[in-house]
N, C-alpha and C. Protein backbone atom coordinates (compact mmCIF):
# COMPACT_ATOMS: atom_id res chain seq x y z
N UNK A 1 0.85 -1.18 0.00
CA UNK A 1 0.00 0.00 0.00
C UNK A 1 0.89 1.24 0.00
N UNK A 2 0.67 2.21 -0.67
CA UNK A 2 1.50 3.38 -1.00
C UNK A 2 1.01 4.09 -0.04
N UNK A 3 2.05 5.20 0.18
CA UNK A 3 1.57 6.30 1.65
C UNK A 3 1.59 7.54 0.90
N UNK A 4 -0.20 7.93 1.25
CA UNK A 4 -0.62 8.75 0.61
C UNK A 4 -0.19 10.16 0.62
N UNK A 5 1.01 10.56 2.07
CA UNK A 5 1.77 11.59 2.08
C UNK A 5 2.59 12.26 0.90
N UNK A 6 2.87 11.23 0.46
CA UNK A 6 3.95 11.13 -0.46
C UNK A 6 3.44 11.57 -2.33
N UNK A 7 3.99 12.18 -2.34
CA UNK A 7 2.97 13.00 -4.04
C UNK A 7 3.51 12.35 -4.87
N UNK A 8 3.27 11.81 -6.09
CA UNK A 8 2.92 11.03 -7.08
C UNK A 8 3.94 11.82 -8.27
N UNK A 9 4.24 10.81 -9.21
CA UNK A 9 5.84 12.15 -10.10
C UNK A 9 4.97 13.02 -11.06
N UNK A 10 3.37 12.65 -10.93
CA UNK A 10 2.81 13.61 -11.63
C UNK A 10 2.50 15.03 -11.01
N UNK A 11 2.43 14.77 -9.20
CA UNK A 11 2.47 15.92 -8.42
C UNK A 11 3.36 17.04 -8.39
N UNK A 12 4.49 16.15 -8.72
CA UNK A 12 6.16 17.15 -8.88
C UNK A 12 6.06 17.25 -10.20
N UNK A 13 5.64 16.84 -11.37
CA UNK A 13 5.65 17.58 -12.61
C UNK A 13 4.61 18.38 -12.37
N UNK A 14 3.25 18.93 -12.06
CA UNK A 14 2.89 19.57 -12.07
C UNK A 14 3.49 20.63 -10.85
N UNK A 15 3.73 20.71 -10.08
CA UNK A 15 4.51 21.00 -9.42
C UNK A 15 5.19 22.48 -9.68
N UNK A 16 5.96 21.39 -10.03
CA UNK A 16 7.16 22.48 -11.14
C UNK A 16 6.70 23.63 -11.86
N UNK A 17 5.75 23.13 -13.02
CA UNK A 17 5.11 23.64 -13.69
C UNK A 17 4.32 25.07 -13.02
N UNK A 18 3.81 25.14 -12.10
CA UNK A 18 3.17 25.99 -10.83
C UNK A 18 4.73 26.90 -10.31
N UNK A 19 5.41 26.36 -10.14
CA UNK A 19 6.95 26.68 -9.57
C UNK A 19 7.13 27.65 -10.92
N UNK A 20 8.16 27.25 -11.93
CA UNK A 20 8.17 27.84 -13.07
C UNK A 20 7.65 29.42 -13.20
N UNK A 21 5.90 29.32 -13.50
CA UNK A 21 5.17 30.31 -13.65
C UNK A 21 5.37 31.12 -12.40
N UNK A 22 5.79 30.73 -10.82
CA UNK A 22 5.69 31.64 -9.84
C UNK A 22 6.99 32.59 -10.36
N UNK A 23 7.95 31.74 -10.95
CA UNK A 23 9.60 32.42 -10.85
C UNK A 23 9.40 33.61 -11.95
N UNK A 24 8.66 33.32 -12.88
CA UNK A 24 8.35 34.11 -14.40
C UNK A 24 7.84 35.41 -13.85
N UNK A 25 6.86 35.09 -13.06
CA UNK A 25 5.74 36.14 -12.78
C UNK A 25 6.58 36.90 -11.38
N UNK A 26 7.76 36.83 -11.36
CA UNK A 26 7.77 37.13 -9.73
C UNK A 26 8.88 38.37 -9.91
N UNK A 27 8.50 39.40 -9.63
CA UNK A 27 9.34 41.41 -9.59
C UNK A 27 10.53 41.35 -9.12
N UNK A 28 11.02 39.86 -8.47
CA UNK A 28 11.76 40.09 -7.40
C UNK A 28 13.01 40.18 -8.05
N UNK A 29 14.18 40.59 -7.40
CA UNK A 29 15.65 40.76 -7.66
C UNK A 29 16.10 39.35 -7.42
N UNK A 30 15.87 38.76 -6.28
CA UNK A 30 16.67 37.23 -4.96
C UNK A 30 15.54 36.68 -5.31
N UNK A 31 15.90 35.78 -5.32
CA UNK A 31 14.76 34.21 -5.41
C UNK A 31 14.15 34.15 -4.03
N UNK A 32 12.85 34.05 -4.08
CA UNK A 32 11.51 34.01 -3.42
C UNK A 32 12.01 32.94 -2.25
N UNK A 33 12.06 32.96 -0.83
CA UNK A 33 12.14 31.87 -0.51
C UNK A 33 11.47 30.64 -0.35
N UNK A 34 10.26 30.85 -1.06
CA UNK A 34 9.05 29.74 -1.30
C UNK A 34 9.27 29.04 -2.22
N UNK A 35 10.12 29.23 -3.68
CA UNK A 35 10.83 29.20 -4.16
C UNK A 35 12.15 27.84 -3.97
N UNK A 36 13.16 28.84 -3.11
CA UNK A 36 13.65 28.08 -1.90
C UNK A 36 13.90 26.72 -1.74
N UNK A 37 12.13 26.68 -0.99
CA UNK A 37 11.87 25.78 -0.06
C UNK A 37 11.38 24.70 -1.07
N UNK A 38 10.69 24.94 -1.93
CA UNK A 38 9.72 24.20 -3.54
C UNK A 38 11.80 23.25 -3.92
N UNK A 39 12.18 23.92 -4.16
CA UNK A 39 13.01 23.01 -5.01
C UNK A 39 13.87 22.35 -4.12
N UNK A 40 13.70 22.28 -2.37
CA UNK A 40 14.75 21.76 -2.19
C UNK A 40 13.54 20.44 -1.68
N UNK A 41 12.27 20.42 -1.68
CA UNK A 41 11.62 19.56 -1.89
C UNK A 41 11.29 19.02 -2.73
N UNK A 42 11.18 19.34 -4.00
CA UNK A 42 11.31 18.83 -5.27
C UNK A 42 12.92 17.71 -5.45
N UNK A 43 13.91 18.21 -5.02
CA UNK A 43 15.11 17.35 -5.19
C UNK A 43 14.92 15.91 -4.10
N UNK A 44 14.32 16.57 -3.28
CA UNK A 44 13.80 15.36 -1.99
C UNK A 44 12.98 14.56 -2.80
N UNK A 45 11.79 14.43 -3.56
CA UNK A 45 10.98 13.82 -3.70
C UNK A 45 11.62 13.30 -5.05
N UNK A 46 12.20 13.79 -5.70
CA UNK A 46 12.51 13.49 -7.16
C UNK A 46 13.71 11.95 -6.80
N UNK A 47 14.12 12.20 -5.95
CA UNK A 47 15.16 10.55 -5.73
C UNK A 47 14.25 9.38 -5.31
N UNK A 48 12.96 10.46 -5.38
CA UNK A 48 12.12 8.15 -4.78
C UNK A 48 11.93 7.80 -5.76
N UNK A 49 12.28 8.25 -7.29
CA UNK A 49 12.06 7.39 -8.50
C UNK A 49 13.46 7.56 -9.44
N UNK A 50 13.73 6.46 -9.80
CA UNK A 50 14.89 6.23 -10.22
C UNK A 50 15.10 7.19 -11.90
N UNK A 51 16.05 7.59 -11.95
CA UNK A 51 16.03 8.11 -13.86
C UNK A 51 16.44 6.62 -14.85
N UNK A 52 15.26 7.27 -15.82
CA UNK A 52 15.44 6.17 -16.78
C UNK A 52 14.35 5.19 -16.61
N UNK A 53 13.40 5.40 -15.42
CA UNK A 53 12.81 3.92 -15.52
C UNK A 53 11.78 4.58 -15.76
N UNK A 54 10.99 5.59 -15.80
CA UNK A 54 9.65 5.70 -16.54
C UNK A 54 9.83 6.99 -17.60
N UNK A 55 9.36 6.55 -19.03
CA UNK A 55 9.99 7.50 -19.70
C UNK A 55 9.05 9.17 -19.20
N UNK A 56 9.85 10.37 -19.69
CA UNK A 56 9.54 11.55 -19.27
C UNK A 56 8.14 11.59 -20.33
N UNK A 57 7.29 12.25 -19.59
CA UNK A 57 6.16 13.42 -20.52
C UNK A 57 6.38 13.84 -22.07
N UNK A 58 7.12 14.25 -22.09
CA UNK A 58 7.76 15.10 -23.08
C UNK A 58 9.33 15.82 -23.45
N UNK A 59 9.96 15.10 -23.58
CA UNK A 59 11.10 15.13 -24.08
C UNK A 59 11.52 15.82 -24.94
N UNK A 60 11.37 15.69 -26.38
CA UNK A 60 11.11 17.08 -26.93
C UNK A 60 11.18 18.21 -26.23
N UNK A 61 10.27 18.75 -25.83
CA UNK A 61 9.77 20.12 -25.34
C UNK A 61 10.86 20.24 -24.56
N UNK A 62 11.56 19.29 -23.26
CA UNK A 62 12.56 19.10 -22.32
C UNK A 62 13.76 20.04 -23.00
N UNK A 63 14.24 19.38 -24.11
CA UNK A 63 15.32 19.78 -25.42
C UNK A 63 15.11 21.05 -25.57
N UNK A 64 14.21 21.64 -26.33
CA UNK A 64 13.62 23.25 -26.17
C UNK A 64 13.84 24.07 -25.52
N UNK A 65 13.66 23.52 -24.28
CA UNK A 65 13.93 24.75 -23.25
C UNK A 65 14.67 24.20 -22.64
N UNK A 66 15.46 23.42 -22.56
CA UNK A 66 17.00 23.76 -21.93
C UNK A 66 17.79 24.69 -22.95
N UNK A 67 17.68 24.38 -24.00
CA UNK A 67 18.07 25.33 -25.10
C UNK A 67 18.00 26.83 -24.40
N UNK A 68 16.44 26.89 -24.64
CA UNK A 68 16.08 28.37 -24.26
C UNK A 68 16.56 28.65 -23.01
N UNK A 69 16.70 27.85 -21.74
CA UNK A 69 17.25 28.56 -20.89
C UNK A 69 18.32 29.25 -20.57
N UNK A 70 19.43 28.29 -21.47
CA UNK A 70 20.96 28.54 -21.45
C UNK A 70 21.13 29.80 -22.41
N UNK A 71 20.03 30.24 -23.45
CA UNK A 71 20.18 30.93 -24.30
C UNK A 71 19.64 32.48 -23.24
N UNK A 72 18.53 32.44 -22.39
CA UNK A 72 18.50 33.18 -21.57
C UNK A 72 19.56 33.69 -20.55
N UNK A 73 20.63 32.41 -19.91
CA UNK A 73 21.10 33.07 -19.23
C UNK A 73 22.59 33.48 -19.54
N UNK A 74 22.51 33.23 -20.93
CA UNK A 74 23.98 33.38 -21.81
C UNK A 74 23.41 35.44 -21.82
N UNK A 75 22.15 35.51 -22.25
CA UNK A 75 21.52 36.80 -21.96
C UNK A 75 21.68 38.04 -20.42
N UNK A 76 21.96 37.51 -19.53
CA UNK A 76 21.91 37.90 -18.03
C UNK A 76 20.50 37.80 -18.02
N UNK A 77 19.79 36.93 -18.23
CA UNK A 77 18.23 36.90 -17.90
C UNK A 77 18.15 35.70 -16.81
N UNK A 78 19.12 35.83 -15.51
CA UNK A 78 18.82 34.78 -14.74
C UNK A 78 16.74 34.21 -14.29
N UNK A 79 15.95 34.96 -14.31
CA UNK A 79 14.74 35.08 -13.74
C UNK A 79 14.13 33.82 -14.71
N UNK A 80 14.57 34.20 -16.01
CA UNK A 80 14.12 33.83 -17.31
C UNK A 80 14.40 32.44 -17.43
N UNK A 81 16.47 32.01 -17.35
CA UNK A 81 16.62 31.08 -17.13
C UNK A 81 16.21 29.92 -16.20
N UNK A 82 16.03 30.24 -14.93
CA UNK A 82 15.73 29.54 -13.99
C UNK A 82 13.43 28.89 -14.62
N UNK A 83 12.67 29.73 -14.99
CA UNK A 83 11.76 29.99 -15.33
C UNK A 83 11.78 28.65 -16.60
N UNK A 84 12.61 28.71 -17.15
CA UNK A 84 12.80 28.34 -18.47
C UNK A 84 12.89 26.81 -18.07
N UNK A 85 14.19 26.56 -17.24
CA UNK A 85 14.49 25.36 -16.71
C UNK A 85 13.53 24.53 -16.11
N UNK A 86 12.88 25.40 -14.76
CA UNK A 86 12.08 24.61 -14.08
C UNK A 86 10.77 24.08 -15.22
N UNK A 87 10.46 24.77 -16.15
CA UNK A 87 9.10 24.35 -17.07
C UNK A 87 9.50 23.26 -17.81
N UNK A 88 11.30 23.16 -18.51
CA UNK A 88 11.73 22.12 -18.84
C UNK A 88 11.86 20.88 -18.06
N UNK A 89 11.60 20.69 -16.95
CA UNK A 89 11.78 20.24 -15.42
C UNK A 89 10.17 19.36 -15.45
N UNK A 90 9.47 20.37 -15.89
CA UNK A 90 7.72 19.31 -16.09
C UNK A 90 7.71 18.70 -16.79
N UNK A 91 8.29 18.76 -17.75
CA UNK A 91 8.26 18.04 -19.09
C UNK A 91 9.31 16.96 -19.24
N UNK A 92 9.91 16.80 -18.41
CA UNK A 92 11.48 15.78 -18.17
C UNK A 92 12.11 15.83 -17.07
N UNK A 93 11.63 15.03 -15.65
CA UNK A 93 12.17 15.28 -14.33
C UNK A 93 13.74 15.05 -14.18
N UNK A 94 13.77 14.42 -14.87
CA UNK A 94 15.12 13.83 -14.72
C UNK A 94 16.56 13.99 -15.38
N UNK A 95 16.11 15.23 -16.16
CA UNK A 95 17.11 15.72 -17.59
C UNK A 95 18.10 16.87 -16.71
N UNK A 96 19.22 16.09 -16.39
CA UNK A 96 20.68 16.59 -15.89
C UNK A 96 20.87 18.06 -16.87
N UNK A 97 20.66 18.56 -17.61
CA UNK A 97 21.28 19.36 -18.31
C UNK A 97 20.19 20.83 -17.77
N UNK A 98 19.08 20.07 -17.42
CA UNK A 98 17.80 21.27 -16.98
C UNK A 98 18.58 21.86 -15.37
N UNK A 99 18.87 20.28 -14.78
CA UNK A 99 19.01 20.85 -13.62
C UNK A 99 20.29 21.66 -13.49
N UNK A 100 21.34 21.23 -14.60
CA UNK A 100 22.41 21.92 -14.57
C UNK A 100 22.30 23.69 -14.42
N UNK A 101 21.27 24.17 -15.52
CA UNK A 101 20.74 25.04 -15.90
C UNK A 101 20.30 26.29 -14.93
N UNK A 102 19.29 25.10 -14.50
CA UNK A 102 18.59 25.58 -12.72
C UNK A 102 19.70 26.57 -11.80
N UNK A 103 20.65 25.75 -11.88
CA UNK A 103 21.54 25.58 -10.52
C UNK A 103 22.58 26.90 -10.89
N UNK A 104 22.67 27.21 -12.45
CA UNK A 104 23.40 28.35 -12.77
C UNK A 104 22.63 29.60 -12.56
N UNK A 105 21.13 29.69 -12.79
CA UNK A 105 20.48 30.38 -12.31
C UNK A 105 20.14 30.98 -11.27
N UNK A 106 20.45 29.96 -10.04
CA UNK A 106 20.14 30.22 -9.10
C UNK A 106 21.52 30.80 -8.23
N UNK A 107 22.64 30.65 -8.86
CA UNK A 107 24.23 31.06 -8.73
C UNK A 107 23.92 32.38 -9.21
N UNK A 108 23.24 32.79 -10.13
CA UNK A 108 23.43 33.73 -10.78
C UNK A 108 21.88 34.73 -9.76
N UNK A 109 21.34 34.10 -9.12
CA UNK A 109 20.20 35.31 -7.94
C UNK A 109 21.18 35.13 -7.22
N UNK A 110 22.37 34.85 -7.03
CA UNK A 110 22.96 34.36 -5.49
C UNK A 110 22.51 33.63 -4.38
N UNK A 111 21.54 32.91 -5.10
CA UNK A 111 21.52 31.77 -3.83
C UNK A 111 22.31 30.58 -4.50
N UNK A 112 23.80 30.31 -3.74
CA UNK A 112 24.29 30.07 -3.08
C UNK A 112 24.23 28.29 -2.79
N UNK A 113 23.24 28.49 -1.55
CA UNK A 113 23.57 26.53 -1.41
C UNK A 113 22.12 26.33 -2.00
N UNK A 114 21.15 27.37 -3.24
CA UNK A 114 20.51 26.55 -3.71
C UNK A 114 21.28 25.96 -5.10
N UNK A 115 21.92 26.58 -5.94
CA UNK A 115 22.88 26.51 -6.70
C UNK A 115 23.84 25.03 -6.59
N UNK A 116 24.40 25.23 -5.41
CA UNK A 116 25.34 23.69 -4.84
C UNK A 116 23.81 22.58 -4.31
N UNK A 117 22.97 22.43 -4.10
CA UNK A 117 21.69 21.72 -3.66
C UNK A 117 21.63 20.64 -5.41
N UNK A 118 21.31 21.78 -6.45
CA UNK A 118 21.01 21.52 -7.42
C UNK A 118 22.12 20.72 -8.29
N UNK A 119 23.23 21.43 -8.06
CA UNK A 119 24.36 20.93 -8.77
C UNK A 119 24.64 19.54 -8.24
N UNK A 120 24.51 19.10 -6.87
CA UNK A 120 24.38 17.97 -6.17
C UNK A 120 23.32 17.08 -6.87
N UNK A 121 22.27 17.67 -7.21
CA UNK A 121 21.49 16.45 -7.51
C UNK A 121 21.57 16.36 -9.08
N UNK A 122 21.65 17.45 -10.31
CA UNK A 122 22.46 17.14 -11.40
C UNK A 122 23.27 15.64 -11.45
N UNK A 123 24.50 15.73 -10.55
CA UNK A 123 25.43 14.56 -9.94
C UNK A 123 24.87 13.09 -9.92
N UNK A 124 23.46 13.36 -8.88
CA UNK A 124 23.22 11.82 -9.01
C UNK A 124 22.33 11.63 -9.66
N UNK A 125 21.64 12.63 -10.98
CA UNK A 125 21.20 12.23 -11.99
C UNK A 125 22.18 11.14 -12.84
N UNK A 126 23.29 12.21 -13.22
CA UNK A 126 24.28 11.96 -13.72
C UNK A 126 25.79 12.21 -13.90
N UNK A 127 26.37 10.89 -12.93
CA UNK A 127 27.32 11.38 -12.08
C UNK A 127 28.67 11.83 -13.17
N UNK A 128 28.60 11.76 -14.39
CA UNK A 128 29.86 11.92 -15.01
C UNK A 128 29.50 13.40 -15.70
N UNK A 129 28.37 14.08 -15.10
CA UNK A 129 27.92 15.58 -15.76
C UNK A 129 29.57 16.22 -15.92
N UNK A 130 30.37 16.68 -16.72
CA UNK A 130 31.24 17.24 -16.41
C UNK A 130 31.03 18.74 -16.04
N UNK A 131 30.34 19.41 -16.57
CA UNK A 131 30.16 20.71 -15.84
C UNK A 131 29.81 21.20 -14.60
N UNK A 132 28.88 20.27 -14.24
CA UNK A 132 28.37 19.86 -12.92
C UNK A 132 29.66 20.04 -11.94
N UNK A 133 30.23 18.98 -12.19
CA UNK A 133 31.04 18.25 -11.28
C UNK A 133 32.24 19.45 -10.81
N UNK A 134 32.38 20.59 -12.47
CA UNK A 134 33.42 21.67 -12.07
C UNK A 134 32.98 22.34 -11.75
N UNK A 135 31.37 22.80 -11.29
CA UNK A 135 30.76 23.99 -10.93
C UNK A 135 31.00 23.05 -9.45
N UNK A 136 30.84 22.48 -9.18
CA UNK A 136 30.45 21.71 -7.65
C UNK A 136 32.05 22.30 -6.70
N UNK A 137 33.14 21.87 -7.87
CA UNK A 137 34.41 21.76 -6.98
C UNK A 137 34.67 22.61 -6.99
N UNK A 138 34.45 23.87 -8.17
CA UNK A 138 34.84 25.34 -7.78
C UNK A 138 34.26 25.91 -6.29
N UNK A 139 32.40 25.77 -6.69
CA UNK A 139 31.67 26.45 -5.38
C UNK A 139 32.22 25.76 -4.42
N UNK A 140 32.45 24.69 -4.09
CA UNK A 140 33.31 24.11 -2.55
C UNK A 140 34.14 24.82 -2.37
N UNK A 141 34.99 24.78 -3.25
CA UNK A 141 36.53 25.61 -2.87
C UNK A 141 36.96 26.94 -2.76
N UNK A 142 35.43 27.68 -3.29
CA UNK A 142 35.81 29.17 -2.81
C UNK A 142 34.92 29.30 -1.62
N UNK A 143 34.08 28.64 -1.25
CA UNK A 143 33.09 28.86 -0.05
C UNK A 143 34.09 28.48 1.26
N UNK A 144 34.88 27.51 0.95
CA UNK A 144 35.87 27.08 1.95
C UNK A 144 36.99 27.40 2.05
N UNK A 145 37.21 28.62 1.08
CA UNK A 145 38.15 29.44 1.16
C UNK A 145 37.38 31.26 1.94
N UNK A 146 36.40 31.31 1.39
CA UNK A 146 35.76 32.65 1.63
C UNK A 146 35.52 32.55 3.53
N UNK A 147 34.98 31.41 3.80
CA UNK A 147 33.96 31.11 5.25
C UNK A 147 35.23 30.58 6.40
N UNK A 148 36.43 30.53 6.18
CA UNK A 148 37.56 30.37 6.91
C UNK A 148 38.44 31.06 7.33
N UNK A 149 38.36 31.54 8.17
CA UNK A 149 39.44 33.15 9.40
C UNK A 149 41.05 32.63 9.12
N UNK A 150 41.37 33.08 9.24
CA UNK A 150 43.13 33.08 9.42
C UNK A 150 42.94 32.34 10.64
N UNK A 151 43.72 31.71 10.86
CA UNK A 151 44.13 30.62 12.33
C UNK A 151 43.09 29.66 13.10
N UNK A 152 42.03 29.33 12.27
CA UNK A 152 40.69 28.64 12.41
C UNK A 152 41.55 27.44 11.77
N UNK A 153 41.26 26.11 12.26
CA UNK A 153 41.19 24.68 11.80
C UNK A 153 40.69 24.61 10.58
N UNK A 154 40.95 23.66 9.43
CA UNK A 154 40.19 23.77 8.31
C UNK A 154 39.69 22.05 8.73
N UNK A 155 38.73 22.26 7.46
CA UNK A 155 37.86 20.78 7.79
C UNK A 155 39.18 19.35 7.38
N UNK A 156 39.85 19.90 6.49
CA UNK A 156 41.14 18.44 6.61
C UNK A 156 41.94 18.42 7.63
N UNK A 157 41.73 18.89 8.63
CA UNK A 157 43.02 19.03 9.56
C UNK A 157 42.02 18.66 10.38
N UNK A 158 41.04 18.71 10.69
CA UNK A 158 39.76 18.19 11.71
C UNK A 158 39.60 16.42 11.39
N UNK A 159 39.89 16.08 10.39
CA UNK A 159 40.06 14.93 9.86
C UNK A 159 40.47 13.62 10.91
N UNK A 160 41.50 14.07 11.54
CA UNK A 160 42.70 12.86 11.43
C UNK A 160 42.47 11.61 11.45
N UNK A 161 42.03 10.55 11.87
CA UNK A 161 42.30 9.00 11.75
C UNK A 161 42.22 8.77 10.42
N UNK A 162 40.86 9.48 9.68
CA UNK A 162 40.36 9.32 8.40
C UNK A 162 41.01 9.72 6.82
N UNK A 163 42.22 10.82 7.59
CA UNK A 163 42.88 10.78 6.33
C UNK A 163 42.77 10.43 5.12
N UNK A 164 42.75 10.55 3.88
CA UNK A 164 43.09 9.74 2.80
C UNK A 164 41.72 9.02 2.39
N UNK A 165 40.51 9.15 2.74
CA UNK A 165 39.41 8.72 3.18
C UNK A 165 38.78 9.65 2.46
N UNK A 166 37.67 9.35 1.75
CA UNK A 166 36.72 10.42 0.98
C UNK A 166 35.40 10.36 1.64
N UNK A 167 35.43 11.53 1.75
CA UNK A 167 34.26 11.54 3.19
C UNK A 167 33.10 12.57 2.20
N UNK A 168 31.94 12.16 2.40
CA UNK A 168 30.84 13.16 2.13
C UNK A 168 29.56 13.47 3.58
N UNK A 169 29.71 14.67 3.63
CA UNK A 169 28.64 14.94 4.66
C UNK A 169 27.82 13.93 4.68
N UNK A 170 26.74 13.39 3.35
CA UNK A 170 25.60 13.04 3.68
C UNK A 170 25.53 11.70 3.99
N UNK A 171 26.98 10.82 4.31
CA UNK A 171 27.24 9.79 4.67
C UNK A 171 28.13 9.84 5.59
N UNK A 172 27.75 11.12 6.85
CA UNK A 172 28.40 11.18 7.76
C UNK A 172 29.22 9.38 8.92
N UNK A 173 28.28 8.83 8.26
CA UNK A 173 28.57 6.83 9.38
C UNK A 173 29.71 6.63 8.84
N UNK A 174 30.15 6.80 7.49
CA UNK A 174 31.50 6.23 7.14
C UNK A 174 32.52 6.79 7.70
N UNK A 175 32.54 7.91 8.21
CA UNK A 175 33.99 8.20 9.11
C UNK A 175 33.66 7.32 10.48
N UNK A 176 33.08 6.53 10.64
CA UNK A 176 33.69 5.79 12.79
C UNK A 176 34.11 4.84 12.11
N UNK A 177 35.05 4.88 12.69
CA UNK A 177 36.11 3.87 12.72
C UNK A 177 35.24 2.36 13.53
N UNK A 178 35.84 1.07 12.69
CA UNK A 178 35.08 -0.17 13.09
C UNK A 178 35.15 -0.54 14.54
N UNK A 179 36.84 -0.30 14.78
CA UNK A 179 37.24 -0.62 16.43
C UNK A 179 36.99 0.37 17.38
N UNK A 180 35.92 1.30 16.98
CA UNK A 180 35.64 2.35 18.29
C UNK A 180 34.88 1.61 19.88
N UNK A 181 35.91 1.91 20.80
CA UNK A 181 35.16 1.59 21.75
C UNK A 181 34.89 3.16 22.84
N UNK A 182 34.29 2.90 23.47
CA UNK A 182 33.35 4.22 23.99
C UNK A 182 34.34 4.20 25.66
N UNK A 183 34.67 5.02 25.75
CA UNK A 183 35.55 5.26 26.96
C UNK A 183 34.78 4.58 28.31
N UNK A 184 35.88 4.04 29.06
CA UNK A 184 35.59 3.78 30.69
C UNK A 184 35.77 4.50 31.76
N UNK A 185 35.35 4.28 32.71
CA UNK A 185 35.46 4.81 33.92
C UNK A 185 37.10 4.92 34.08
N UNK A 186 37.54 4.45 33.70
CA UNK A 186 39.00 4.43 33.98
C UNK A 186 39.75 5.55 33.32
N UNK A 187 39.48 5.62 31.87
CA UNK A 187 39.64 6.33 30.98
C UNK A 187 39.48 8.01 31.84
N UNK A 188 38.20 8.13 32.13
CA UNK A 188 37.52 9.12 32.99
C UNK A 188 38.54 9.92 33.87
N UNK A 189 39.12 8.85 34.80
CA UNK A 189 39.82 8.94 36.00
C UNK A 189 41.15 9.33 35.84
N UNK A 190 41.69 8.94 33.99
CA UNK A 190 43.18 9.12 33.85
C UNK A 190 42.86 10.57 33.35
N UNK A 191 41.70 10.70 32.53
CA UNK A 191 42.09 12.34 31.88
C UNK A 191 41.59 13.40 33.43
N UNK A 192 41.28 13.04 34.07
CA UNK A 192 40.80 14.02 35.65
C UNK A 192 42.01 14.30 36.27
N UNK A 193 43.21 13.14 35.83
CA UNK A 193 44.32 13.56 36.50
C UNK A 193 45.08 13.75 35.90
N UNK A 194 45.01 14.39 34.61
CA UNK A 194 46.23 14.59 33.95
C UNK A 194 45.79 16.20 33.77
């Protein structure tokens, strides 16, 4: 039995579609945070169905406006692009090149970790996106260059056992180590006296 919480991939194509027209129609300078909140639930819901296993709506049309979007934001028409993408987005949930699109758009309102959100899920559309993958390692590497003080720890030096170890946040379990054991009373008693 399916749980009726859960919206249907026709809910998130229409969805979108509703999304889209808000971004088109919307005065604003910064992306809406309703906006926001829509696509980082849209990327949530879009991984309970695999790409490739049910073909898209419309494909075609998908082609079109990724076209048109990139052609928008080759324009400085970020509003346009993003607008462009997400409608290509109803018509083909799963087309890496839309979300690529998205995610430049949304770099280009300055949001930031919606931009890296998107570019992330681009990835596990399709993990060999190459543009993707250099927009991903640039935005890491200047955010973790920009958000770090002079004489602050950086996150590889916070590292240590794990070294050499490719660690991703969202699989924070793979850094404990197998032989962790959880300190004793004893343990307790030696650091109290040292």
């Amino acid at each position: 039995m399916s749980d009726s919480t859960q919206p249907s991939l026709q809910d998130v194509l229409d969805a979108l579609g509703r999304l889209a027209d808000r971004v088109a129609n919307s005065p604003r300078s910064r992306l809406d945070p309703f906006v926001n909140s829509s696509l980082r639930r849209m990327t949530a819901e879009l991984r309970r169905y695999i790409p490739g296993l049910d073909a898209p709506p419309d494909p075609e049309a998908a082609r079109f406006l990724v076209r048109a979007a990139y052609a928008a934001l080759e324009d400085g028409d970020a509003r346009e692009g993003l607008s462009r993408a997400l409608r290509g987005l109803s018509f083909s949930p799963h087309h890496p090149g839309l979300w690529f699109v998205a995610a430049s758009a949304c770099f280009e309102y300055g949001a930031v970790e919606d931009a890296v959100r998107l570019l992330r899920h681009t990835l596990w559309i399709h993990p060999g996106h190459p543009a993707a993958r250099r927009d991903l390692e640039a935005l890491t590497a200047y955010l973790r260059d920009r958000w770090q003080q002079p004489g602050e720890m950086d996150a590889e030096s916070l590292t240590g056992p794990v070294d050499g170890i490719a660690f991703d946040p969202e699989l924070a379990f793979d850094s404990i180590e197998d032989d962790f054991e959880p300190p004793t009373a004893e343990d307790d008693e030696q650091d109290r006296a040292a």
